[in-house]
N, C-alpha and C. Protein backbone atom coordinates (compact mmCIF):
# COMPACT_ATOMS: atom_id res chain seq x y z
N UNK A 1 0.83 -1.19 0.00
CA UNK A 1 0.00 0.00 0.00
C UNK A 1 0.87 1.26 0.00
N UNK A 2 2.09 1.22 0.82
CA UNK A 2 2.84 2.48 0.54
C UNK A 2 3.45 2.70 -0.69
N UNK A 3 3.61 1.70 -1.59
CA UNK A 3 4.52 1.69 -2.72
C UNK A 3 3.10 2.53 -3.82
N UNK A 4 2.27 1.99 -3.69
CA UNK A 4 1.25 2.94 -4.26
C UNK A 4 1.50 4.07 -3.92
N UNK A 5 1.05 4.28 -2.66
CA UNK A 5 0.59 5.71 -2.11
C UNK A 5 2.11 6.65 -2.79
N UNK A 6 3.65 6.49 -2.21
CA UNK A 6 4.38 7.01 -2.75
C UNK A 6 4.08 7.25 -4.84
N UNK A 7 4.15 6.33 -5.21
CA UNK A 7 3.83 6.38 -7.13
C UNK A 7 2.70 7.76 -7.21
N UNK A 8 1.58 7.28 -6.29
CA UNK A 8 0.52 8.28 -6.24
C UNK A 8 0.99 9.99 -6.27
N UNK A 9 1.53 9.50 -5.27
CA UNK A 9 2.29 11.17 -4.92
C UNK A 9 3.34 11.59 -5.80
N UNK A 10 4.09 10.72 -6.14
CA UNK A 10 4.99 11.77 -7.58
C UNK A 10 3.93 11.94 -8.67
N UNK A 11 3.01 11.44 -9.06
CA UNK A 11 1.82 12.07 -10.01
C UNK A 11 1.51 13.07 -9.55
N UNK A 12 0.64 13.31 -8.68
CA UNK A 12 0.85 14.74 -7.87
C UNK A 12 1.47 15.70 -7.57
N UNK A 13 3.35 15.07 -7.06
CA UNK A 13 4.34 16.00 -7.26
C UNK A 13 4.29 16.51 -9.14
N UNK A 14 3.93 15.85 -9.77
CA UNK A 14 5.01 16.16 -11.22
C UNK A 14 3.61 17.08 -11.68
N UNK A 15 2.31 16.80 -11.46
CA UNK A 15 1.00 17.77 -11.71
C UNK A 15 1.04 19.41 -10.91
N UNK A 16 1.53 19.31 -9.69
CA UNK A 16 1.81 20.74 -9.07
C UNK A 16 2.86 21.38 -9.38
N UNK A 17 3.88 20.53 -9.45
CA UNK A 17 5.27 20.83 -9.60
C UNK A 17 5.09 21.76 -11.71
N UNK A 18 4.36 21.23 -12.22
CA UNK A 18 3.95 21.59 -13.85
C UNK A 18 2.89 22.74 -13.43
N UNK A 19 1.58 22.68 -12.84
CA UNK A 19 1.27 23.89 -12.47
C UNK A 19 2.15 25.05 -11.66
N UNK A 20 2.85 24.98 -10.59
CA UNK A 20 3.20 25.91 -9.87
C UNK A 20 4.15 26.72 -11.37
N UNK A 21 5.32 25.63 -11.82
CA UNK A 21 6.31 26.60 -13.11
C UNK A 21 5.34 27.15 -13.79
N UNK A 22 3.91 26.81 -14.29
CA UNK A 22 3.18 27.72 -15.57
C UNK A 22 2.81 29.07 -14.65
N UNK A 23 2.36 29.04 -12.88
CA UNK A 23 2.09 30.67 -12.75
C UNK A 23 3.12 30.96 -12.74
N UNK A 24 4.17 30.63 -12.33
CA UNK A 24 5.47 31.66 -12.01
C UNK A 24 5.68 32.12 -13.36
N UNK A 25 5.79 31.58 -13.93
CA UNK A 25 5.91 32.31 -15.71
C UNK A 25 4.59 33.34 -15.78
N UNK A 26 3.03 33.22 -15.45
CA UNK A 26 2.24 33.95 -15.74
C UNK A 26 2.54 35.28 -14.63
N UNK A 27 2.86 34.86 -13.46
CA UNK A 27 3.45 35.95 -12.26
C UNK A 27 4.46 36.70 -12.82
N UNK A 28 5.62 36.43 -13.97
CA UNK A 28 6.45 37.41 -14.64
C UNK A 28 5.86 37.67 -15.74
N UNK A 29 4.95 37.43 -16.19
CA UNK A 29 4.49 38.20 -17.49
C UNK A 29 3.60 39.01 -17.03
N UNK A 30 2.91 39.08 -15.89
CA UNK A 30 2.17 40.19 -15.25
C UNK A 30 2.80 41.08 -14.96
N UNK A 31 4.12 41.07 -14.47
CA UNK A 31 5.03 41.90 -13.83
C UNK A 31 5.80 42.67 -15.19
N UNK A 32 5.46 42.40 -16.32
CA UNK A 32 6.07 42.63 -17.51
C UNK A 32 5.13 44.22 -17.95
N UNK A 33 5.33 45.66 -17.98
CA UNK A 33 5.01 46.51 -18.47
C UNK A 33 4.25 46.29 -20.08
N UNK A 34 2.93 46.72 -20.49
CA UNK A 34 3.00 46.28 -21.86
C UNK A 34 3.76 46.97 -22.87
N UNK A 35 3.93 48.19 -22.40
CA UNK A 35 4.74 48.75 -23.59
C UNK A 35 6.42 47.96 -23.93
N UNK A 36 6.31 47.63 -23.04
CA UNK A 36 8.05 46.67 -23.41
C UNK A 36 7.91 45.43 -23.93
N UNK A 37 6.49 44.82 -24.40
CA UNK A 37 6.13 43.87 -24.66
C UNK A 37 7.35 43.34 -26.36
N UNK A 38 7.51 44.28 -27.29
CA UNK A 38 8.47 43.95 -28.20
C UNK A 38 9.72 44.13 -28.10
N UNK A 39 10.16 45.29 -27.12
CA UNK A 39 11.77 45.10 -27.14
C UNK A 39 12.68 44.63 -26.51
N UNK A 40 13.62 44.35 -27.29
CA UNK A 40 15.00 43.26 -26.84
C UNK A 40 14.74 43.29 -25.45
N UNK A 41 15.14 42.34 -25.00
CA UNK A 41 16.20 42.12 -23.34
C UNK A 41 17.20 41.95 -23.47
N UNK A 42 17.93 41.15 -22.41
CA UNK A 42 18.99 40.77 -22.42
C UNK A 42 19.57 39.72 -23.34
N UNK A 43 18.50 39.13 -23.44
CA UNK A 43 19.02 37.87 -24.01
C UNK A 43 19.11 37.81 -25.85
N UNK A 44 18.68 38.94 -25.93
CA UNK A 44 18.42 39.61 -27.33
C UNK A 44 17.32 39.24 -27.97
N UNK A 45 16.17 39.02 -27.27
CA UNK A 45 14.47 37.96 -27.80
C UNK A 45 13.76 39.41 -26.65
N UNK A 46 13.08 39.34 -27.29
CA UNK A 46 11.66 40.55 -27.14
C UNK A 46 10.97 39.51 -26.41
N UNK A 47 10.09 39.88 -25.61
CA UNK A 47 8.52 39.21 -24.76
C UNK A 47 7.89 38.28 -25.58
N UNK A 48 7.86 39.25 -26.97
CA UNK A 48 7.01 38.80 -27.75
C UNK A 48 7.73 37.58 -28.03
N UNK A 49 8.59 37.46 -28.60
CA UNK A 49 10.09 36.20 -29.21
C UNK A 49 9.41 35.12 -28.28
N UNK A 50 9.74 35.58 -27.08
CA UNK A 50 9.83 34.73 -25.89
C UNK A 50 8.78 33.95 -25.85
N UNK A 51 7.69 34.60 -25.91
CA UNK A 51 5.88 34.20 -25.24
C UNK A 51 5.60 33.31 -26.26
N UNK A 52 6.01 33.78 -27.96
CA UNK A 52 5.69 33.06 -28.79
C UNK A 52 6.27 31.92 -28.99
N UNK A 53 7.26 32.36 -28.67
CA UNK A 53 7.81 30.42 -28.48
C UNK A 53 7.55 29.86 -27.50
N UNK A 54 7.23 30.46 -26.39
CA UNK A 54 6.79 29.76 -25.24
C UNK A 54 4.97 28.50 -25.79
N UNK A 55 4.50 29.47 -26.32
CA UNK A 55 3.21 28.83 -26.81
C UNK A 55 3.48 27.74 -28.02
N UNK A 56 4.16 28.20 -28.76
CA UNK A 56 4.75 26.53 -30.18
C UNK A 56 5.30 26.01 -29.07
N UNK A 57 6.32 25.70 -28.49
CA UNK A 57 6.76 24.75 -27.79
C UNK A 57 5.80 23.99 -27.42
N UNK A 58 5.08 24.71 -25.84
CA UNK A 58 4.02 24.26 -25.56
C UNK A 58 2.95 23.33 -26.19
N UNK A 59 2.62 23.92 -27.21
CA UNK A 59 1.85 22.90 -28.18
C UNK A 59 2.22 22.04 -29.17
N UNK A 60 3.42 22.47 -29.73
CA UNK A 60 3.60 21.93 -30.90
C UNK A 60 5.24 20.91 -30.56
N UNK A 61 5.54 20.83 -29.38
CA UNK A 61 6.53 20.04 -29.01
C UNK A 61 6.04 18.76 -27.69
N UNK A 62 5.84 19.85 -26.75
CA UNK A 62 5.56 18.69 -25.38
C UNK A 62 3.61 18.47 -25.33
N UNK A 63 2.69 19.32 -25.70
CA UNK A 63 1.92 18.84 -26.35
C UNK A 63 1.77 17.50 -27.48
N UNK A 64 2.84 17.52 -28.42
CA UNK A 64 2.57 16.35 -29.40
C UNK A 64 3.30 15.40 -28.58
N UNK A 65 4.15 15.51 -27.32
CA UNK A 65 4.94 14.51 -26.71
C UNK A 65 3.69 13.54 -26.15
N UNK A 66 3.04 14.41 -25.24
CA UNK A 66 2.25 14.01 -24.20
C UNK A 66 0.92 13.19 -25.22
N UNK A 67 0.29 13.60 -25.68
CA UNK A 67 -0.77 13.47 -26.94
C UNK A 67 0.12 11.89 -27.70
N UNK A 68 1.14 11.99 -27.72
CA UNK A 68 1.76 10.82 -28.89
C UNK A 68 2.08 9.74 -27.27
N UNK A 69 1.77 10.21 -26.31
CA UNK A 69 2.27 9.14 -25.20
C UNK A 69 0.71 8.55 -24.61
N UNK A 70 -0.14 9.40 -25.18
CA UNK A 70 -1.56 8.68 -24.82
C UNK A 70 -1.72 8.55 -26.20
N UNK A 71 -1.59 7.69 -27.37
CA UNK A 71 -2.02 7.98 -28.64
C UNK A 71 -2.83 8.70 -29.12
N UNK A 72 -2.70 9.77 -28.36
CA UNK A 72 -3.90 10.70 -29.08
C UNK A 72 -3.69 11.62 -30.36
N UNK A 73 -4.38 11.78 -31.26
CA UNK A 73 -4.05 12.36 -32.13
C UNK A 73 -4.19 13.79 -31.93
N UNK A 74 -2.52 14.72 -32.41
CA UNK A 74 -1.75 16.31 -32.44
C UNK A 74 -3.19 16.79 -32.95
N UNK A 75 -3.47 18.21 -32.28
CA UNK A 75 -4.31 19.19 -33.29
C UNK A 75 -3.63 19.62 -34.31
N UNK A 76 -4.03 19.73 -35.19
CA UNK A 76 -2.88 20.06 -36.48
C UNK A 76 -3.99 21.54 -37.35
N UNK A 77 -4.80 21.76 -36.72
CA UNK A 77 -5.64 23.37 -36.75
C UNK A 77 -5.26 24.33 -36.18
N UNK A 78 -4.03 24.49 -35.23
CA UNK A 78 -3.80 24.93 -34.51
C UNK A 78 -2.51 25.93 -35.69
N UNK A 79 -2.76 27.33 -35.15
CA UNK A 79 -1.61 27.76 -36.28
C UNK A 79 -0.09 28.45 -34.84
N UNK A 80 0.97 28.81 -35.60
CA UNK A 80 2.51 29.42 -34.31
C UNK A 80 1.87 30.48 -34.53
N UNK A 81 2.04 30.83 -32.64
CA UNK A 81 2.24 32.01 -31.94
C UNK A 81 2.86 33.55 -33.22
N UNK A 82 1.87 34.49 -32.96
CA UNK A 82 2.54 35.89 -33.68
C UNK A 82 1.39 36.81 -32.62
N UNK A 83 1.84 36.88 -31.33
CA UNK A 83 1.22 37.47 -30.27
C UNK A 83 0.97 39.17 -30.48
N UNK A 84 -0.11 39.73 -30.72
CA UNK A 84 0.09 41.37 -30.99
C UNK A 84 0.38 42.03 -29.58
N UNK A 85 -0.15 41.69 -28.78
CA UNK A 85 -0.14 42.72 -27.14
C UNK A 85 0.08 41.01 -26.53
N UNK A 86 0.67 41.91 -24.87
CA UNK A 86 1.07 41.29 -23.72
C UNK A 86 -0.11 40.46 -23.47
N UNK A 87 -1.35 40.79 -23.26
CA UNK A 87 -2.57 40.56 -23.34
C UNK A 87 -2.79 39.14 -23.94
N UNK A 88 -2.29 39.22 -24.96
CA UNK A 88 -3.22 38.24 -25.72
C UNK A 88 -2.05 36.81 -25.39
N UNK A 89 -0.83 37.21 -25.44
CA UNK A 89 -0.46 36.21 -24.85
C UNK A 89 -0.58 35.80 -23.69
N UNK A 90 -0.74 36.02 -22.85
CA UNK A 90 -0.96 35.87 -21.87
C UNK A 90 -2.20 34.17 -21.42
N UNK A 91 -3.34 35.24 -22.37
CA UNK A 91 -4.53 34.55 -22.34
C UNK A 91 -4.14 33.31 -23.37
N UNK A 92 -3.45 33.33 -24.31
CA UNK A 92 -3.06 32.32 -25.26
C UNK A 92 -2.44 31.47 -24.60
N UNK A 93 -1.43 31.95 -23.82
CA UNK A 93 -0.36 30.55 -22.50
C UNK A 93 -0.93 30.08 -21.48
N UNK A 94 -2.35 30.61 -21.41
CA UNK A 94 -3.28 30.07 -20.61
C UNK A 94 -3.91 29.06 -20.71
N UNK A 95 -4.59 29.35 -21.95
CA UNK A 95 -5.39 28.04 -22.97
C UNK A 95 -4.25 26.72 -23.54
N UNK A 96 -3.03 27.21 -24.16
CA UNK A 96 -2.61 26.10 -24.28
C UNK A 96 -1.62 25.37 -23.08
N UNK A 97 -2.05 26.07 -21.97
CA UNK A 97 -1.42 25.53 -20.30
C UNK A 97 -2.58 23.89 -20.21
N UNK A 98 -3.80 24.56 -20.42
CA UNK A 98 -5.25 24.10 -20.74
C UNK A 98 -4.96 22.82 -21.24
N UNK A 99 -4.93 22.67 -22.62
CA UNK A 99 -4.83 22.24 -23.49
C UNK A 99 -3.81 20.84 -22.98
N UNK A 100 -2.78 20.96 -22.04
CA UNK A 100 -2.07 20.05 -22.27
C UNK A 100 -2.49 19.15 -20.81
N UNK A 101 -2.63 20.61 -19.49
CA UNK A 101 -3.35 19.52 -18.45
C UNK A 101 -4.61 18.77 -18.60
N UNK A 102 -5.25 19.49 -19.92
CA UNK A 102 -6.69 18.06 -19.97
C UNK A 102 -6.10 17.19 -20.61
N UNK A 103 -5.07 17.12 -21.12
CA UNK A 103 -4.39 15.49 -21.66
C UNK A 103 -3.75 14.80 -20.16
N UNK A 104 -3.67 15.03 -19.96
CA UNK A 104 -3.24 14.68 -18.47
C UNK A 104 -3.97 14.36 -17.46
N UNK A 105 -5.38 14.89 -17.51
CA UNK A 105 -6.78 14.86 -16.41
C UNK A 105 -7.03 13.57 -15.48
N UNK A 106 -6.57 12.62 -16.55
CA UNK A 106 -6.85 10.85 -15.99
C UNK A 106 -5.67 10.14 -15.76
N UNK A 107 -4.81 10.89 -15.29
CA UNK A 107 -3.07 10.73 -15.27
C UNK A 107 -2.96 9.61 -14.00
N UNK A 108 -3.03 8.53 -13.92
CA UNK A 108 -2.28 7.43 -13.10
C UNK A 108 -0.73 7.03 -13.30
N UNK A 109 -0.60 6.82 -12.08
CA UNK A 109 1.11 6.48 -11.96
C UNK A 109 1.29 5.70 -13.08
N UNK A 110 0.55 4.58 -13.47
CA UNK A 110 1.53 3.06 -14.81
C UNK A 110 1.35 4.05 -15.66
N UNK A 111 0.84 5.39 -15.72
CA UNK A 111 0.66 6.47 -17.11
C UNK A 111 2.15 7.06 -17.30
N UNK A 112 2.93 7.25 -16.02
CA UNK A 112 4.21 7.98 -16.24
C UNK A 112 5.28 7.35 -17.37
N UNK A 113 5.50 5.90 -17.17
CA UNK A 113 6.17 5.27 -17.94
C UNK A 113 5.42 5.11 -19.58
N UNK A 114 4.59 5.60 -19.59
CA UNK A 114 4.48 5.63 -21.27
C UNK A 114 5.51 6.62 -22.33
N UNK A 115 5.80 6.18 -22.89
CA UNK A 115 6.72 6.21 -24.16
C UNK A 115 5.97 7.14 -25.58
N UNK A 116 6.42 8.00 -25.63
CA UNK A 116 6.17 9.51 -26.18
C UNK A 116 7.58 9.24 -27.57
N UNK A 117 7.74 8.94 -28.91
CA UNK A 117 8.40 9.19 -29.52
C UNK A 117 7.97 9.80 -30.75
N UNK A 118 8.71 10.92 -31.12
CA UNK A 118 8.44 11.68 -32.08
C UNK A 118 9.83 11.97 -32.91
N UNK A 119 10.24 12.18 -34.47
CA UNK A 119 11.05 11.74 -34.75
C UNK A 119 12.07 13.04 -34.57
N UNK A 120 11.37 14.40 -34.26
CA UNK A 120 12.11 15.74 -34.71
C UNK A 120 12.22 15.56 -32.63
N UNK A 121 11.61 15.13 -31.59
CA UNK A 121 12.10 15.49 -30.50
C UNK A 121 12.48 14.51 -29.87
N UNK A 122 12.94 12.78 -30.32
CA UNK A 122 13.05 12.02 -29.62
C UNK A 122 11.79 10.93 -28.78
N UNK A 123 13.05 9.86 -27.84
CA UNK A 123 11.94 8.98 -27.10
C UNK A 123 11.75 9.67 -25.82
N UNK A 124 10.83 9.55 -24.96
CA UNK A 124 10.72 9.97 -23.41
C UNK A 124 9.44 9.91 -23.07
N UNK A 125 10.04 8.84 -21.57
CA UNK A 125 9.01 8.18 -21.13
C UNK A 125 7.62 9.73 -20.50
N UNK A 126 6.61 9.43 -20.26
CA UNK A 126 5.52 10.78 -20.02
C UNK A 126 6.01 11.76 -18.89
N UNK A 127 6.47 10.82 -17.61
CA UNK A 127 6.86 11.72 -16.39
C UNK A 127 8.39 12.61 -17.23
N UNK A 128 9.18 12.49 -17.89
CA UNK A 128 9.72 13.02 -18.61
C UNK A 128 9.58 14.21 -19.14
N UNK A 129 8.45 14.05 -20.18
CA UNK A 129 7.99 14.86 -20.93
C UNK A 129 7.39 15.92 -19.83
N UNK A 130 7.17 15.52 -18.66
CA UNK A 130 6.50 16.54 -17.66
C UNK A 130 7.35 17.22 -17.39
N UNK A 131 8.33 16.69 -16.69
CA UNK A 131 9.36 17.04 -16.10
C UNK A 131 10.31 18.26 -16.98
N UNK A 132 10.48 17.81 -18.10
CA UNK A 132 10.56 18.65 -19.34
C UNK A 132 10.18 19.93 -19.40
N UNK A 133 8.43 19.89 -19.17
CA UNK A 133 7.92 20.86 -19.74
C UNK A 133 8.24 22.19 -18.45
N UNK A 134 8.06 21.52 -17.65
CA UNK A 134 8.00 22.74 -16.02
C UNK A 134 9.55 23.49 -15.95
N UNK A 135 10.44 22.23 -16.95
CA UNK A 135 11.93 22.84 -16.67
C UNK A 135 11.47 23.80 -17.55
N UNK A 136 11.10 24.01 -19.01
CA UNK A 136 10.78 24.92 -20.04
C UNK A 136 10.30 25.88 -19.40
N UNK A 137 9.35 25.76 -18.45
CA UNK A 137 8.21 26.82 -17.87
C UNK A 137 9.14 27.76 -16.82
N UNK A 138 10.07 27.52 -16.90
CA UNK A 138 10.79 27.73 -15.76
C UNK A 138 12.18 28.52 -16.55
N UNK A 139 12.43 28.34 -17.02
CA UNK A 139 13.31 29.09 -18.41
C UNK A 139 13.04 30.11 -18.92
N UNK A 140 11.52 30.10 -19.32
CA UNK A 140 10.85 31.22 -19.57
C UNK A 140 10.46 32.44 -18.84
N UNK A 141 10.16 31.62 -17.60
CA UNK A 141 10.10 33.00 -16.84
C UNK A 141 11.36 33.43 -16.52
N UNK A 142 12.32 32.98 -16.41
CA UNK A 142 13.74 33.50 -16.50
C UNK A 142 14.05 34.67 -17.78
N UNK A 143 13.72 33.81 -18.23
CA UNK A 143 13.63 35.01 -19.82
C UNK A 143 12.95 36.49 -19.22
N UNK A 144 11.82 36.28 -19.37
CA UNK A 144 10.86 37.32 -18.95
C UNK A 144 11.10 37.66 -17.65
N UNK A 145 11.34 37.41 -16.54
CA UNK A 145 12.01 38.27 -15.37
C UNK A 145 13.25 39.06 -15.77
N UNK A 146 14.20 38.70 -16.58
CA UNK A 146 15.10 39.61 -17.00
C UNK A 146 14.82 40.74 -18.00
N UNK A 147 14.02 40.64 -18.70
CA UNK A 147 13.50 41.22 -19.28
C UNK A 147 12.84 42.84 -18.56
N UNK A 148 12.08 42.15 -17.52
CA UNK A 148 11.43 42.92 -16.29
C UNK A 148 12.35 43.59 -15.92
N UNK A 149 13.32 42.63 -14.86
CA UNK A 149 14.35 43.82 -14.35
C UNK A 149 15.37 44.87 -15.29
N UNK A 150 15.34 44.76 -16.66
CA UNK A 150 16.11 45.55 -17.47
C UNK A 150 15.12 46.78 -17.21
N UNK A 151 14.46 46.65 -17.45
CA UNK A 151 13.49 47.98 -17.51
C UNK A 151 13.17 48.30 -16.06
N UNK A 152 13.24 48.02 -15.41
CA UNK A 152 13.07 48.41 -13.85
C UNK A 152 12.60 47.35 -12.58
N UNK A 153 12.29 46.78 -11.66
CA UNK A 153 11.84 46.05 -11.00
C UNK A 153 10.56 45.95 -10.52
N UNK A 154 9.90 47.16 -11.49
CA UNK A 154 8.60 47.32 -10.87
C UNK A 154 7.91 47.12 -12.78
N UNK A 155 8.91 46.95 -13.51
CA UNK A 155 8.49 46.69 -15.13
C UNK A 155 8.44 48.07 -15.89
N UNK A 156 8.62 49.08 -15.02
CA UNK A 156 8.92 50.34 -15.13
C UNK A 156 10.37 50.54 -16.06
């Protein structure tokens, strides 16, 4: 019964642990001024650079991971990120935040070890592909906190 209960709980860890990285990324894009929404940072990628790849990734990488690890078939209606205002991305990294925890909704532990291969990103087992994605989520707001503090600490 404990060997469950522990399995149980890294599903849980790897589900909070994937929510908590998507606000901290939405907590620095709030903190992000909109008028600085297109220009450079540090890293030489604009908000916009950033957000928009933040959303293809999102969907069009660990989305088709997760989706190809439950055989589910990729949305392929779906068109890349060209974000006009802070705004809209925002609400866009929201929906496809969406998008990937309802693939996930019925997530049991024997679910982690499923096998996700795609030929442009590789094999990796699902807790992987999680694990993956929160590191991504977590990168990004790195991006975008620097971004922030270039312009001031208040996004100013």
């Amino acid at each position: 019964m404990t060997g469950q209960r522990e399995v149980r709980q890294d599903v849980e860890d790897l589900l909070r642990a994937l929510d908590e990285a998507r606000q901290k990324l939405s907590d620095a894009v709030e903190r992000l001024a909109p008028e600085r929404f297109t220009e450079a940072g540090p890293h030489g990628r604009s908000a916009k650079q950033t957000l928009d790849r933040t959303y293809d990734e999102l969907t069009f990488k660990y989305g088709r991971l997760i989706a190809r690890a439950f055989e589910k078939p990729q949305q392929h209606c779906l068109p890349k990120a060209d974000f006009g205002t802070l705004r809209e991305a925002a609400v866009s990294l929201a929906v496809a935040h969406r998008r990937l925890v309802n693939m996930l909704h019925d997530l049991q532990a024997h679910d982690l070890e499923r096998v996700a291969f795609d030929e442009q990103y590789g094999r990796h087992t699902l807790q992987q592909v999680m694990e993956m994605t929160a590191g991504f989520y977590h990168e990004q707001e790195r991006e975008i906190l620097a971004i922030v503090l270039q312009s001031g600490p208040d996004g100013d």
